[in-house]
PDB file of N, CA and C in Angstrom:
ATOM      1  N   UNK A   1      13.452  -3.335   0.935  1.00  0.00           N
ATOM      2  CA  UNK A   1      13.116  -2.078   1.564  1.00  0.00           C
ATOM      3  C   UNK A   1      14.231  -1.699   2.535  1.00  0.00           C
ATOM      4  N   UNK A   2      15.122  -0.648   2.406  1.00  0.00           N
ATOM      5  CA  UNK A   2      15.774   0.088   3.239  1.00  0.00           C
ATOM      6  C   UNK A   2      15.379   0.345   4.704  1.00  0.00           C
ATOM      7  N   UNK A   3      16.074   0.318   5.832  1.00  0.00           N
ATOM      8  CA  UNK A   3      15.451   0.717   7.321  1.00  0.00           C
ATOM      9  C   UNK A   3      16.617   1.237   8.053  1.00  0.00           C
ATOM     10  N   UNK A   4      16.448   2.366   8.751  1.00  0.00           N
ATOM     11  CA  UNK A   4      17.078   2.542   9.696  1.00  0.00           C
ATOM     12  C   UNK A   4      17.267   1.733  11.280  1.00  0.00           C
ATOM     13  N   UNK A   5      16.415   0.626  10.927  1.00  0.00           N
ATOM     14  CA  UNK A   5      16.592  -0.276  12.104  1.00  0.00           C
ATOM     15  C   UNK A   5      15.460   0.142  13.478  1.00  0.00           C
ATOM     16  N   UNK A   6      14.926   1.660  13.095  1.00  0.00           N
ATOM     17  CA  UNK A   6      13.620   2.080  14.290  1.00  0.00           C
ATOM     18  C   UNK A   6      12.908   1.819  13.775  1.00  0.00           C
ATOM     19  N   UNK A   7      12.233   1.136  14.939  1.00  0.00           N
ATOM     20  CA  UNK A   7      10.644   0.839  15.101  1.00  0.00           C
ATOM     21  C   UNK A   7       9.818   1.799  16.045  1.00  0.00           C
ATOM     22  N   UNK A   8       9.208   2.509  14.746  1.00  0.00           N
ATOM     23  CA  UNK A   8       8.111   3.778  15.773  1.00  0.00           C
ATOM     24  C   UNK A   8       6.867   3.487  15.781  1.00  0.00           C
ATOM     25  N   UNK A   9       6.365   3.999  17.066  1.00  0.00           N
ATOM     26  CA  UNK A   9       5.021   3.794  17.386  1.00  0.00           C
ATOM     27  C   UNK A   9       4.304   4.276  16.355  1.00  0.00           C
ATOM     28  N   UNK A  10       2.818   3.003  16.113  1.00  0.00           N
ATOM     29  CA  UNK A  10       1.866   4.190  14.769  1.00  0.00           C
ATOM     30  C   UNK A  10       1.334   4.666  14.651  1.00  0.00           C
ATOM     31  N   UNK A  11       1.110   4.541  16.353  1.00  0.00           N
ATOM     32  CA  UNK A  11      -0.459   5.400  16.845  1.00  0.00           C
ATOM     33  C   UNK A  11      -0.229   5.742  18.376  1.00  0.00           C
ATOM     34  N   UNK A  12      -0.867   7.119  18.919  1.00  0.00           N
ATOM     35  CA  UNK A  12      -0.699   6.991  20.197  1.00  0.00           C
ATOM     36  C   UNK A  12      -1.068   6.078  21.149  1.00  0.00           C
ATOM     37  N   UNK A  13      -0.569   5.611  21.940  1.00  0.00           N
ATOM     38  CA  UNK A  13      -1.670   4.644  22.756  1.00  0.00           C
ATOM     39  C   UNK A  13      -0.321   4.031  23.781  1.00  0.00           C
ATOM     40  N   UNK A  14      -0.880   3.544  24.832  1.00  0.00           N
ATOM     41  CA  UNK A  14      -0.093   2.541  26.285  1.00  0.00           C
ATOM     42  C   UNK A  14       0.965   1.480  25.886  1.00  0.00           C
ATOM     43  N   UNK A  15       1.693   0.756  26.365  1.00  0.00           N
ATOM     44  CA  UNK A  15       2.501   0.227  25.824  1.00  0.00           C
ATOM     45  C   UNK A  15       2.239  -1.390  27.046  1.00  0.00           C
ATOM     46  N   UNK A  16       1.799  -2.061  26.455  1.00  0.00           N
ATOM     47  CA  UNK A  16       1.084  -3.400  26.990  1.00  0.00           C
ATOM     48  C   UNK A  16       2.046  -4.528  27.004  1.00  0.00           C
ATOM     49  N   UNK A  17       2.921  -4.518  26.205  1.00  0.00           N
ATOM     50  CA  UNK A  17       4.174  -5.498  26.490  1.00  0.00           C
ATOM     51  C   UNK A  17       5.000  -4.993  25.644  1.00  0.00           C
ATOM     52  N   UNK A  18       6.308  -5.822  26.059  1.00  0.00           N
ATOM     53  CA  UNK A  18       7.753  -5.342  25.485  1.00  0.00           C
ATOM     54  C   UNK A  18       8.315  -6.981  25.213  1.00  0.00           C
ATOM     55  N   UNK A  19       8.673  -7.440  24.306  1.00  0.00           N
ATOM     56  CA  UNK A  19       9.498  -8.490  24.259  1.00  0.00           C
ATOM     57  C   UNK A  19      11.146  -8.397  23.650  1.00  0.00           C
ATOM     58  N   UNK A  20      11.647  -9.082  24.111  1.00  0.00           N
ATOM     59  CA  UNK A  20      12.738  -9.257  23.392  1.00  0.00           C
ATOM     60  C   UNK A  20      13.875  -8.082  24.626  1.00  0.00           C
ATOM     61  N   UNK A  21      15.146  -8.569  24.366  1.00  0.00           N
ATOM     62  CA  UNK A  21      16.206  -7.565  25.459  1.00  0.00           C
ATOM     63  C   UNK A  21      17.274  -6.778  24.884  1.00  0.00           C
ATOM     64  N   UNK A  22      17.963  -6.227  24.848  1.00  0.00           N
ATOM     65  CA  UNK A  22      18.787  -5.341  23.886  1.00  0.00           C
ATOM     66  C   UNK A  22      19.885  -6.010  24.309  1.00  0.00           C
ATOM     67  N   UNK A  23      20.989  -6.496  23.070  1.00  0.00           N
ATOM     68  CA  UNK A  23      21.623  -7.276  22.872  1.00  0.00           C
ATOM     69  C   UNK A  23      21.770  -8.617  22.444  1.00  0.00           C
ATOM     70  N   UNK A  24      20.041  -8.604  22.478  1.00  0.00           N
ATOM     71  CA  UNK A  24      19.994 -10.339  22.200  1.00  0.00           C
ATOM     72  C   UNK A  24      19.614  -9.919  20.903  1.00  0.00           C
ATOM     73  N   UNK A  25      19.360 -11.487  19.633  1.00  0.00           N
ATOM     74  CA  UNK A  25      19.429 -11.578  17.859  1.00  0.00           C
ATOM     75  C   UNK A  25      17.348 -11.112  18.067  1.00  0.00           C
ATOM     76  N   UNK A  26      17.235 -10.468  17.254  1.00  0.00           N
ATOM     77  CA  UNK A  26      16.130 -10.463  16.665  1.00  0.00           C
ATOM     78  C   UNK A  26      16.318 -10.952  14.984  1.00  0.00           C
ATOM     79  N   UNK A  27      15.371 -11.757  14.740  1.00  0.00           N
ATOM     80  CA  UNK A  27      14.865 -12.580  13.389  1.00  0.00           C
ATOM     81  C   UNK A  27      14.244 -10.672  12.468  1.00  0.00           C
ATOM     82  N   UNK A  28      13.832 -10.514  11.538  1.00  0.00           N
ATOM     83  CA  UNK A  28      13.096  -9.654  10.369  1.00  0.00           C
ATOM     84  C   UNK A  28      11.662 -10.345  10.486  1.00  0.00           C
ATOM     85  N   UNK A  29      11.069  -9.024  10.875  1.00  0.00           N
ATOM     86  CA  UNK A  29       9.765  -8.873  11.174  1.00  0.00           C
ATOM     87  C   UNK A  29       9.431  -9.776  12.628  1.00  0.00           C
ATOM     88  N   UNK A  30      10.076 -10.253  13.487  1.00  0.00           N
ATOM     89  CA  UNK A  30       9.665 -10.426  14.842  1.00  0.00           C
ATOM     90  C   UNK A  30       9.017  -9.795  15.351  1.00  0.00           C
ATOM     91  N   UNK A  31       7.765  -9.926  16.055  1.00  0.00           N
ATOM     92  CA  UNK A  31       7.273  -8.771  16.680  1.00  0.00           C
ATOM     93  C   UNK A  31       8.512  -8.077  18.006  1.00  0.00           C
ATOM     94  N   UNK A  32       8.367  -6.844  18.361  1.00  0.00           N
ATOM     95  CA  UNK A  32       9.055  -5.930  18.994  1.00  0.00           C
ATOM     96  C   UNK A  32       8.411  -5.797  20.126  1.00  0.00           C
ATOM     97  N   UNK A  33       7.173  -4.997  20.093  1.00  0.00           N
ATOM     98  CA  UNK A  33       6.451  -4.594  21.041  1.00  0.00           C
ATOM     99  C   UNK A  33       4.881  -4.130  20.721  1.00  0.00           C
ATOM    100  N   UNK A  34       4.079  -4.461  21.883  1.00  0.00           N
ATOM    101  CA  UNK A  34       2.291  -4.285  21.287  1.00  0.00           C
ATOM    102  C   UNK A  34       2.137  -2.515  22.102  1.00  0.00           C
ATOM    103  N   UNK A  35       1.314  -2.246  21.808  1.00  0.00           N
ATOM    104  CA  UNK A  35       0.677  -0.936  21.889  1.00  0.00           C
ATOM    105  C   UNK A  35      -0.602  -1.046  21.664  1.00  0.00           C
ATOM    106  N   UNK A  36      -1.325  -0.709  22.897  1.00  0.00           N
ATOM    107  CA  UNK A  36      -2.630  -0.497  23.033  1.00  0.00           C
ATOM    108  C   UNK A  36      -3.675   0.781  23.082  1.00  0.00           C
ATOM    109  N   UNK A  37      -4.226   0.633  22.001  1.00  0.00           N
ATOM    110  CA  UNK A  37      -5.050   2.376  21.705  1.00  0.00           C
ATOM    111  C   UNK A  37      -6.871   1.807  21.467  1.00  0.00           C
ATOM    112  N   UNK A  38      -7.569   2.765  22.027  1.00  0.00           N
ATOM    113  CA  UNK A  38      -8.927   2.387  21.785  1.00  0.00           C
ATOM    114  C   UNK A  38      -9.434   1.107  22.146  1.00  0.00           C
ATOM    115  N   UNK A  39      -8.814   0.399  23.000  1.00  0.00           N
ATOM    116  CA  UNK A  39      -9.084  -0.866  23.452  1.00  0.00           C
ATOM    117  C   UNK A  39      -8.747  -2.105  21.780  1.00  0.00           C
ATOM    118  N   UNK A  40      -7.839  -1.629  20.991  1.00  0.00           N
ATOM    119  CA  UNK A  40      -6.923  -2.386  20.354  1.00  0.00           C
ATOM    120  C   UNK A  40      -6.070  -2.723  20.764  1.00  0.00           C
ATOM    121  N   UNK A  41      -5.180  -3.883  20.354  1.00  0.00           N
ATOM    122  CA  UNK A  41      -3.436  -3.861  20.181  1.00  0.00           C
ATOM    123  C   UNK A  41      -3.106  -4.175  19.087  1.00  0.00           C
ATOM    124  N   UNK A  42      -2.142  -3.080  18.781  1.00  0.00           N
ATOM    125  CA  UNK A  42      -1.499  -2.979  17.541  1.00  0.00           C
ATOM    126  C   UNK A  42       0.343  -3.416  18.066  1.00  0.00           C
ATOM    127  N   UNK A  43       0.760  -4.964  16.920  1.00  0.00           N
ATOM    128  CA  UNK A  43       1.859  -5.192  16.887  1.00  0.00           C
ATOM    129  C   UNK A  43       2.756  -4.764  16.233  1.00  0.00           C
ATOM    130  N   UNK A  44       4.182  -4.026  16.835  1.00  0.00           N
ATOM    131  CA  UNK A  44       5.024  -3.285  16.092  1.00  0.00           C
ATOM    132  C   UNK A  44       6.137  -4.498  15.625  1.00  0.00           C
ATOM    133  N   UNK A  45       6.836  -4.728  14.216  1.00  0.00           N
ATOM    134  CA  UNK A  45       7.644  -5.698  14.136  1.00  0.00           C
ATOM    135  C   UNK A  45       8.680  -4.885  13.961  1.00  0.00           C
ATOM    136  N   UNK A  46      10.117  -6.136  13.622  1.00  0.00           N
ATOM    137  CA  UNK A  46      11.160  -5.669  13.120  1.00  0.00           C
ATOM    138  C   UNK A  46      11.286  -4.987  11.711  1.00  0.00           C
ATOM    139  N   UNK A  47      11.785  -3.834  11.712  1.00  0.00           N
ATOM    140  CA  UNK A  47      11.641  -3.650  10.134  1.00  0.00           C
ATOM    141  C   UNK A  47      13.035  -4.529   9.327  1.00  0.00           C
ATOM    142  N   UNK A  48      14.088  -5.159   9.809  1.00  0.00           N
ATOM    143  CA  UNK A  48      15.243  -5.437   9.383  1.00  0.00           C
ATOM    144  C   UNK A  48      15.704  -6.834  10.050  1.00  0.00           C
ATOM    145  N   UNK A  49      16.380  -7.310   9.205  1.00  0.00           N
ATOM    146  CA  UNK A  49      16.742  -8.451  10.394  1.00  0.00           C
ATOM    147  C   UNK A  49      18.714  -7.523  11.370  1.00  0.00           C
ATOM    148  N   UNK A  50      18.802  -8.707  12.215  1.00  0.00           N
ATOM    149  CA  UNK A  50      19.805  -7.549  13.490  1.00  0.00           C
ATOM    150  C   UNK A  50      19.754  -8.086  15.043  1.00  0.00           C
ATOM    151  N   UNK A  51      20.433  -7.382  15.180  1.00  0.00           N
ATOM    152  CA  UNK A  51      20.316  -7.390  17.157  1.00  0.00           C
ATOM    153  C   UNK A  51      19.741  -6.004  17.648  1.00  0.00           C
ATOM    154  N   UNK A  52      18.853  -5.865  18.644  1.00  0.00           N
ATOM    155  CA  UNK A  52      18.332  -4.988  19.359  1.00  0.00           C
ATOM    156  C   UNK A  52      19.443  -4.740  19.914  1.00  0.00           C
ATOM    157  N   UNK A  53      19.443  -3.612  19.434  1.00  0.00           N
ATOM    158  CA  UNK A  53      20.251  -2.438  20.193  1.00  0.00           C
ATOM    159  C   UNK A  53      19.949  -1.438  21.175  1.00  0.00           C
ATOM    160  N   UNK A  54      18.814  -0.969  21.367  1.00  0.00           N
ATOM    161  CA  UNK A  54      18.066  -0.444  22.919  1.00  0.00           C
ATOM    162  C   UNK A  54      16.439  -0.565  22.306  1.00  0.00           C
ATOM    163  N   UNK A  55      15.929  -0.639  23.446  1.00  0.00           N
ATOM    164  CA  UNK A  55      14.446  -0.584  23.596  1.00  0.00           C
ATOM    165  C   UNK A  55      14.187   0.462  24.615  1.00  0.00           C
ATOM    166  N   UNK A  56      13.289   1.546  24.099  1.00  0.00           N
ATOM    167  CA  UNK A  56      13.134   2.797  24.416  1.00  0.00           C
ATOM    168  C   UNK A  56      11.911   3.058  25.280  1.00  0.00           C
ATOM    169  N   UNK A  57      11.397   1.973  25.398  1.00  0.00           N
ATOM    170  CA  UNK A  57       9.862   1.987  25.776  1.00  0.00           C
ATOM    171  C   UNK A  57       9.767   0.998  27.389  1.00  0.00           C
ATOM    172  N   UNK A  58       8.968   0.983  27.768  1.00  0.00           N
ATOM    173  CA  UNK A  58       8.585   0.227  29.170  1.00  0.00           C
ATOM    174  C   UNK A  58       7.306  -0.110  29.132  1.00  0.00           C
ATOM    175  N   UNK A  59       6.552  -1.158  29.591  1.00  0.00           N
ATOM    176  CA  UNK A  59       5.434  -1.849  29.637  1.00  0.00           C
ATOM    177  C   UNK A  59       4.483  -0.941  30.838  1.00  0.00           C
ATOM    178  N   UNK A  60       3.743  -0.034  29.845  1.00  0.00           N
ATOM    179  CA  UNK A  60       2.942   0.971  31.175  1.00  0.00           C
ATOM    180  C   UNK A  60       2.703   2.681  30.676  1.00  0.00           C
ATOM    181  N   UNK A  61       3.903   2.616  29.489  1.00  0.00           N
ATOM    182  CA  UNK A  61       4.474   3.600  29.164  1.00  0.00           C
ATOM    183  C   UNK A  61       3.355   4.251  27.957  1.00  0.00           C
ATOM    184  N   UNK A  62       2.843   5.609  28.294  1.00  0.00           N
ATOM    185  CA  UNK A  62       1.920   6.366  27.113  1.00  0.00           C
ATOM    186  C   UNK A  62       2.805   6.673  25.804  1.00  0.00           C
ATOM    187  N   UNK A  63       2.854   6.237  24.766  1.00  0.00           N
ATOM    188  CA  UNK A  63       3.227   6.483  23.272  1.00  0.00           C
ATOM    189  C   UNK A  63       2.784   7.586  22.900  1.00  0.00           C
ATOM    190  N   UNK A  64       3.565   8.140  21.660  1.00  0.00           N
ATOM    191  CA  UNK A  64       3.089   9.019  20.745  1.00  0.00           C
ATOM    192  C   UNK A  64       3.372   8.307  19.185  1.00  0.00           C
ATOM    193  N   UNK A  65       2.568   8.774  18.515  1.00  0.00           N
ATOM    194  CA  UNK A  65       2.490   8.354  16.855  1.00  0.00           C
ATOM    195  C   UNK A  65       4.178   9.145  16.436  1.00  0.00           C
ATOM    196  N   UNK A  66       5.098   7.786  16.481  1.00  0.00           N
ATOM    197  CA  UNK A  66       6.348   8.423  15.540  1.00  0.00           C
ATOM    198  C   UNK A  66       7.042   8.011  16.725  1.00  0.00           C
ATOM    199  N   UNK A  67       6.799   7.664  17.780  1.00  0.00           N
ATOM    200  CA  UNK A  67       8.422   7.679  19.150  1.00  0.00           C
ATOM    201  C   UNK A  67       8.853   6.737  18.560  1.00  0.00           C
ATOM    202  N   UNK A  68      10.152   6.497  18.533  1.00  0.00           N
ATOM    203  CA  UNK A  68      11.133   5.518  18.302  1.00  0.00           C
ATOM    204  C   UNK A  68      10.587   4.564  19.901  1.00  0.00           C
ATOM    205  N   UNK A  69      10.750   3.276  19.358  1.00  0.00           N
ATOM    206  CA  UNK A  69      10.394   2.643  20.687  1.00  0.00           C
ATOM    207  C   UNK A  69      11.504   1.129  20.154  1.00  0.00           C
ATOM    208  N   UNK A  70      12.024   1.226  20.097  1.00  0.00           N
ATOM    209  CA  UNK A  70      13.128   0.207  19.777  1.00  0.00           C
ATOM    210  C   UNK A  70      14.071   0.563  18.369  1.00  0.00           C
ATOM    211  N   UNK A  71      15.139  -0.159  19.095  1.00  0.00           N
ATOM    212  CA  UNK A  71      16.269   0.073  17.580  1.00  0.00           C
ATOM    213  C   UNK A  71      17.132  -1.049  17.267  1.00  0.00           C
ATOM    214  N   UNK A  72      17.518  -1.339  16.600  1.00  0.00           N
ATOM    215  CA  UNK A  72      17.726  -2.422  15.556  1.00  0.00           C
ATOM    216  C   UNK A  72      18.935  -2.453  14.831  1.00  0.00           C
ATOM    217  N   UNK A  73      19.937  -2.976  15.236  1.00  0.00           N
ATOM    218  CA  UNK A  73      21.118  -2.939  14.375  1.00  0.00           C
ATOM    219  C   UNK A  73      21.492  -3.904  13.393  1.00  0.00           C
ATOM    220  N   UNK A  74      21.376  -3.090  12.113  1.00  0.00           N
ATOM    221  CA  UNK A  74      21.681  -4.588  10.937  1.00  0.00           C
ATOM    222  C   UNK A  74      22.396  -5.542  11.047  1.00  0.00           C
ATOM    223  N   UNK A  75      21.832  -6.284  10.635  1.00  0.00           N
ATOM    224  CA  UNK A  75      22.872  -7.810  10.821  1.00  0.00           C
ATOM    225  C   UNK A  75      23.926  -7.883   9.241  1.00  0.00           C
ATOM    226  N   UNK A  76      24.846  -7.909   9.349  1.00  0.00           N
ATOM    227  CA  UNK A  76      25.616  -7.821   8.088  1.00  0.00           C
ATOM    228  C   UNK A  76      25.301  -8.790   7.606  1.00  0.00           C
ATOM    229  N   UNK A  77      25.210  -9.777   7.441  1.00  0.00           N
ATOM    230  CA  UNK A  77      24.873 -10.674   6.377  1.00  0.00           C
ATOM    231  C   UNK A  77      23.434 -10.875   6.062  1.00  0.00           C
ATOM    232  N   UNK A  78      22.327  -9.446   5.910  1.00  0.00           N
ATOM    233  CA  UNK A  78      20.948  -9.523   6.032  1.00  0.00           C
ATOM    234  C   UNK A  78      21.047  -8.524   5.008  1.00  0.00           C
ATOM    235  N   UNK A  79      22.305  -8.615   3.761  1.00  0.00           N
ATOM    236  CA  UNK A  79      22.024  -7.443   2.765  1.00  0.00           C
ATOM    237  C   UNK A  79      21.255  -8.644   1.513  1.00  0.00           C
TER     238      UNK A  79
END
């Protein structure tokens, strides 16, 4: 599966933790960051393997369905 390396929110809702720092290796499919809606949490992963390249989001922060909330730069040898 092809990715542009963003990970968007899938639903509106609070943003309950953030892991991981931009610049450091993220693994394919690591979780990214949780988002809390309706008294759920929903985990957003990596779509690619890569290094985080910015994280767009803050722990506190109201989402919308579609924000880019992290980005992901391919790892060249993850073709």
């Amino acid at each position: 599966m092809d990715s542009d390396g963003k990970v968007r929110a899938a639903m509106n809702g609070r943003v309950v933790a953030v892991s991981g720092q931009a610049g450091r290796a993220r693994l394919r499919r690591s979780a990214g960051h949780d988002a809390g809606a309706m008294k759920m949490e929903h985990v957003h992963t990596a779509p690619i393997s890569g290094t985080i390249s910015a994280i767009d989001v803050a722990e506190g922060e109201q989402v919308t369905t579609g924000r880019i909330v992290v980005e992901i730069e391919a790892d060249s040898r993850a073709a």
